[in-house]
N, C-alpha and C. Protein backbone atom coordinates (compact mmCIF):
# COMPACT_ATOMS: atom_id res chain seq x y z
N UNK A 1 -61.06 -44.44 -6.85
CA UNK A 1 -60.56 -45.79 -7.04
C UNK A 1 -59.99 -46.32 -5.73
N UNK A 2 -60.44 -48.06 -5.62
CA UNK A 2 -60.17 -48.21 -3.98
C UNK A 2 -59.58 -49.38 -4.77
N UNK A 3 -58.32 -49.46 -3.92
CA UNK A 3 -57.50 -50.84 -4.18
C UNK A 3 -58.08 -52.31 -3.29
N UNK A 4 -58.08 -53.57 -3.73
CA UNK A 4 -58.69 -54.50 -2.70
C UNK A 4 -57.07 -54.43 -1.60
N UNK A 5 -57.69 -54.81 -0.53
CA UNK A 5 -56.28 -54.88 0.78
C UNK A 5 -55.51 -56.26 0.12
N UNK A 6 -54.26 -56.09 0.57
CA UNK A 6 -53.13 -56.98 0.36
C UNK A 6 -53.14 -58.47 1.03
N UNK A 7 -53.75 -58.31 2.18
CA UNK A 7 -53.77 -59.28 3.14
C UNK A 7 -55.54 -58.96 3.88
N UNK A 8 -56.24 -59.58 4.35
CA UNK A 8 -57.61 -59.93 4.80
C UNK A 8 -56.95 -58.92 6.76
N UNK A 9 -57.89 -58.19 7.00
CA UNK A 9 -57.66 -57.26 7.86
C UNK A 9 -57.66 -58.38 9.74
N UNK A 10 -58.74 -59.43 9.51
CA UNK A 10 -58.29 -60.55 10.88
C UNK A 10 -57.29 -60.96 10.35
N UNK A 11 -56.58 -61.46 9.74
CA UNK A 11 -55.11 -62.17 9.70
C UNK A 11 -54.28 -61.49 9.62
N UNK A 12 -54.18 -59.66 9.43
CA UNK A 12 -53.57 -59.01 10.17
C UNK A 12 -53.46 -58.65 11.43
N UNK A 13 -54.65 -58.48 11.78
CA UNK A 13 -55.19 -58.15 13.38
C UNK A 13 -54.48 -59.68 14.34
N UNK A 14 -54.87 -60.88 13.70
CA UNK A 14 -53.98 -61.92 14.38
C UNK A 14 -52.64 -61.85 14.52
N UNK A 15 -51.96 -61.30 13.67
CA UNK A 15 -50.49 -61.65 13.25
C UNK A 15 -50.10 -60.28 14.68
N UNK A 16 -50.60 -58.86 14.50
CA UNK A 16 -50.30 -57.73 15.51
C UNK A 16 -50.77 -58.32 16.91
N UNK A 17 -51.19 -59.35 16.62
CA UNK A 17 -51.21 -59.60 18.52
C UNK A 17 -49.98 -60.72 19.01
N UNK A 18 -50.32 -61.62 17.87
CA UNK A 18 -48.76 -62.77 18.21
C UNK A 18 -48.00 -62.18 18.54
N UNK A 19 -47.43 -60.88 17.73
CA UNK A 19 -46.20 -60.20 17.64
C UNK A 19 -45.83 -59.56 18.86
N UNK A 20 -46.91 -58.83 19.40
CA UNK A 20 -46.90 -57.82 20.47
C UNK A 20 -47.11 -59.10 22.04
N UNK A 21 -47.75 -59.72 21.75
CA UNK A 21 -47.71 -60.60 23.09
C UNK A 21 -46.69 -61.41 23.32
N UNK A 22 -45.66 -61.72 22.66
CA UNK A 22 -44.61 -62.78 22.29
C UNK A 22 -43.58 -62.18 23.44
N UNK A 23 -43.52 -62.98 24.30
CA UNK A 23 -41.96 -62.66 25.42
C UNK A 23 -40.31 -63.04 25.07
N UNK A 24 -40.09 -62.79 23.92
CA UNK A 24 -39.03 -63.42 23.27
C UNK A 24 -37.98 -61.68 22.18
N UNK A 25 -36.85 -61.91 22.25
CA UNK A 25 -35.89 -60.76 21.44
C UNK A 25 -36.63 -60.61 20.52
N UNK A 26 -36.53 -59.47 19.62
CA UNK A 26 -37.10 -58.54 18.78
C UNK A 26 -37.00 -59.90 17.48
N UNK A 27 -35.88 -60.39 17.37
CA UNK A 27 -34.72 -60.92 16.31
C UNK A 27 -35.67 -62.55 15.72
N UNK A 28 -35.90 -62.82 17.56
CA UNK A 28 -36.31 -64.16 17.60
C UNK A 28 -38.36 -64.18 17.46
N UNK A 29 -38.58 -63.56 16.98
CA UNK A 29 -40.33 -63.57 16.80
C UNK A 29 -41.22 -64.77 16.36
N UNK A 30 -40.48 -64.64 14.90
CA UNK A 30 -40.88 -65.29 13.89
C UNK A 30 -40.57 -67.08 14.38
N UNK A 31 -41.62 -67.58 13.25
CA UNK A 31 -41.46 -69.28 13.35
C UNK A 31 -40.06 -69.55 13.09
N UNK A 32 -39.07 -69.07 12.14
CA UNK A 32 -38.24 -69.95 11.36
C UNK A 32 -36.88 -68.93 11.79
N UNK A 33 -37.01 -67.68 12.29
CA UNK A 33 -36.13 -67.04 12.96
C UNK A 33 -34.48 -67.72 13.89
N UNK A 34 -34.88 -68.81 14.63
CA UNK A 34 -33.93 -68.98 15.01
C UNK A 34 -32.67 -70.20 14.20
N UNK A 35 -33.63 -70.19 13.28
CA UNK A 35 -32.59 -71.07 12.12
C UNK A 35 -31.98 -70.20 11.43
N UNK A 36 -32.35 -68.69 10.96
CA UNK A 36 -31.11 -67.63 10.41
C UNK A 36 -30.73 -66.82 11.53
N UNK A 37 -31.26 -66.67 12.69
CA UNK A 37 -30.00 -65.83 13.40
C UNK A 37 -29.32 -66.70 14.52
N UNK A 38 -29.93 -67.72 14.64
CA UNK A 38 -29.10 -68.89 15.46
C UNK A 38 -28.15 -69.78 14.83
N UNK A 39 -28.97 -71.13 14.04
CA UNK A 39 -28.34 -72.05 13.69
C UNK A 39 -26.97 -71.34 12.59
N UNK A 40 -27.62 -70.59 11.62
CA UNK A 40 -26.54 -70.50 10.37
C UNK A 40 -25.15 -69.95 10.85
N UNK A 41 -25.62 -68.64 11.83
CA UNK A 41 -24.07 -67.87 11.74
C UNK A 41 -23.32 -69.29 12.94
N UNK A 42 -23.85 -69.85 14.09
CA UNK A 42 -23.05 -70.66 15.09
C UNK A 42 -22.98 -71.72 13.59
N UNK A 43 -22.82 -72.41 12.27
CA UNK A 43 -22.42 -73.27 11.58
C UNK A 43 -21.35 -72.95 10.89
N UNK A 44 -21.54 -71.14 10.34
CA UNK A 44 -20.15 -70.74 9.89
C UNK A 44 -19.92 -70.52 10.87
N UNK A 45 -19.67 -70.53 11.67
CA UNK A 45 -18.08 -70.30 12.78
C UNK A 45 -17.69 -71.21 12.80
N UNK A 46 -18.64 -72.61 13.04
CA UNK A 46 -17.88 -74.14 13.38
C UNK A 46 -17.02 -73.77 12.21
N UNK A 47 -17.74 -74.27 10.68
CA UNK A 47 -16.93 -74.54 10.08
C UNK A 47 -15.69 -73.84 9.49
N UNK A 48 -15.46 -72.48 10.07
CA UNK A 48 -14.66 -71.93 10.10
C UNK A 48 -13.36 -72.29 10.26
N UNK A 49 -13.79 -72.43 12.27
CA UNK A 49 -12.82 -72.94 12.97
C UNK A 49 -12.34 -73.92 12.56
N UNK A 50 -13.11 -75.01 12.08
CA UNK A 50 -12.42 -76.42 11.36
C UNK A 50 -11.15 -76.06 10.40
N UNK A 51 -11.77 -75.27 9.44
CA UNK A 51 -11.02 -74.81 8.39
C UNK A 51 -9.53 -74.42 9.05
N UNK A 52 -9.76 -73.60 9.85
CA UNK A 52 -8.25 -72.79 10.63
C UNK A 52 -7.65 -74.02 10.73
N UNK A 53 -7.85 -74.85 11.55
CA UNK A 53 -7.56 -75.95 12.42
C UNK A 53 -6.42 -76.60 11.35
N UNK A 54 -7.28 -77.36 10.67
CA UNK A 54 -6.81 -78.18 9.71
C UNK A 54 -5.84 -77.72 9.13
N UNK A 55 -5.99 -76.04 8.67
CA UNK A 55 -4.94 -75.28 8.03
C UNK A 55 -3.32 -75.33 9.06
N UNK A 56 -3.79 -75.20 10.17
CA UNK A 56 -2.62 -74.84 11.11
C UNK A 56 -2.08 -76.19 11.56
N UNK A 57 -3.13 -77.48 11.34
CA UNK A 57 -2.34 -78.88 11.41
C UNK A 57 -1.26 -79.08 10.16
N UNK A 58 -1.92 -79.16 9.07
CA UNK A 58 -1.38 -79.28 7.74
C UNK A 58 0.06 -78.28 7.56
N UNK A 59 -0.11 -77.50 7.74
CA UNK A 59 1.07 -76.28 8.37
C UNK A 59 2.13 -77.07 9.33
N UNK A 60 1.90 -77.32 10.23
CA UNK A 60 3.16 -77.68 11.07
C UNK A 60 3.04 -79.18 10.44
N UNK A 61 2.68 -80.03 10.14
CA UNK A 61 3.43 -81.06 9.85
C UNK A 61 3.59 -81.53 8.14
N UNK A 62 3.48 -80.27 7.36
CA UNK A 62 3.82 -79.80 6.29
C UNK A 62 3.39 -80.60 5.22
N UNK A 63 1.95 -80.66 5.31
CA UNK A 63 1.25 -81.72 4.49
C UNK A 63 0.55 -80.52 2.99
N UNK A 64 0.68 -81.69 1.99
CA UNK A 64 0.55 -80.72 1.10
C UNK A 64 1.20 -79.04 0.95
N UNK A 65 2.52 -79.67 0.55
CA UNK A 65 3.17 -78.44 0.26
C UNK A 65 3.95 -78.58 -1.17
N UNK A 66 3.76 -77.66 -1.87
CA UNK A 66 4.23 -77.70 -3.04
C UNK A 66 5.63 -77.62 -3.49
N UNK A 67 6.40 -78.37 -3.99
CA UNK A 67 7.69 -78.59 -4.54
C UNK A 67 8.10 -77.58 -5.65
């Protein structure tokens, strides 16, 4: 019993050459790559930092504080 292949053996053979000829980090290969290891984590930090910010404004000039 022979299974049919998963994927067509040239559109593998294409995909092992993009990969291997590509002058770019291991991380960054792929098409859509630099939107999850670039854009997302540098958006949580912004909005992180915002968060602190606001916290440590609201803090010293004692906005929203509970009675």
């Amino acid at each position: 019993m022979s299974e049919p292949p998963f994927r067509a053996r040239e559109k593998i053979l294409e995909k092992q050459k993009y990969f291997q000829h590509i002058q770019k980090h291991t991380y960054l290969k792929g098409p859509y790559d630099k939107v999850t290891s670039v854009a997302i984590p540098i958006a949580l930090a912004a909005s992180s930092l915002y968060m602190i910010g606001r916290g440590i404004y609201n803090m010293s000039h004692g906005i929203g504080k509970k009675e």
